[in-house]
Protein backbone atom coordinates (compact mmCIF):
# COMPACT_ATOMS: atom_id res chain seq x y z
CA UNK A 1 -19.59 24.82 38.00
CA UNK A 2 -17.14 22.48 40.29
CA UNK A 3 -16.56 25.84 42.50
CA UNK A 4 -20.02 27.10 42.85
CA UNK A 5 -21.01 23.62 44.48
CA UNK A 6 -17.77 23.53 46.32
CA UNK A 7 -18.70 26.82 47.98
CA UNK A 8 -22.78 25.65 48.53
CA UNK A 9 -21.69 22.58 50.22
CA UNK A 10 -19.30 24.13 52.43
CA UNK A 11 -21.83 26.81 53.09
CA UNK A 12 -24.32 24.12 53.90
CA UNK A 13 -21.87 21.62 56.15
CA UNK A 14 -20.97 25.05 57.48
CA UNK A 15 -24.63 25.77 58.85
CA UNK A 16 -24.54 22.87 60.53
CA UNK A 17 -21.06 22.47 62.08
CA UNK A 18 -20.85 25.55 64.55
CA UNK A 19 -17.89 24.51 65.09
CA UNK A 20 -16.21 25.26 61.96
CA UNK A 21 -14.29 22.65 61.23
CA UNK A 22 -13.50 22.23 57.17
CA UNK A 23 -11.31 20.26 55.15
CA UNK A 24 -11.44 20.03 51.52
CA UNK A 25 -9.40 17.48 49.78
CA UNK A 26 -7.85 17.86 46.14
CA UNK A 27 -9.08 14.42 44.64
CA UNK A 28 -8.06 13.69 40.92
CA UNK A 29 -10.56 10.31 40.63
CA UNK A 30 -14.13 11.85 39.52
CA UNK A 31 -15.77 8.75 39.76
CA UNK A 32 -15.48 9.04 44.05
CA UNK A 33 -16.18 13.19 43.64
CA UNK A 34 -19.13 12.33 41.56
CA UNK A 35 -21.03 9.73 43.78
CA UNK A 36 -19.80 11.52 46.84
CA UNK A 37 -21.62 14.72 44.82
CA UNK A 38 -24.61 12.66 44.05
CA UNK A 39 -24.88 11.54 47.95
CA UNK A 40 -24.53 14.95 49.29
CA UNK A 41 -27.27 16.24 46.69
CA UNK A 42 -29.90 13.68 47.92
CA UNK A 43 -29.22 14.20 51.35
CA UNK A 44 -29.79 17.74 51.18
CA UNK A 45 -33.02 17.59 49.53
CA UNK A 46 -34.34 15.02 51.83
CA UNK A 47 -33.59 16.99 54.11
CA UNK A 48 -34.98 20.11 52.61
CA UNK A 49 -38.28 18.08 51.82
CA UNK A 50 -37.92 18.11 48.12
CA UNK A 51 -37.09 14.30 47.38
């Protein structure tokens, strides 16, 4: 669900920018929203200490 991981991601960039500061864009190419998605997945669990 597009808006559940919308709202996580916020949630999470959120966490970590006090200053909250948010922008989200209305993009209609899925390829960019999909590797930008994949990016901000792997990052997260790096940095969670899954992957």
């Amino acid at each position: 669900n597009i808006r559940k991981r919308t709202k996580y991601i916020l949630w999470k960039f959120m966490q970590a920018n006090r200053a909250r500061l948010s922008t989200l864009t209305q993009a209609t190419d899925t390829t960019n929203i999909r590797l930008v998605s994949a990016a901000v997945k792997e990052t997260i669990l790096q940095k969670s200490g899954i992957l």
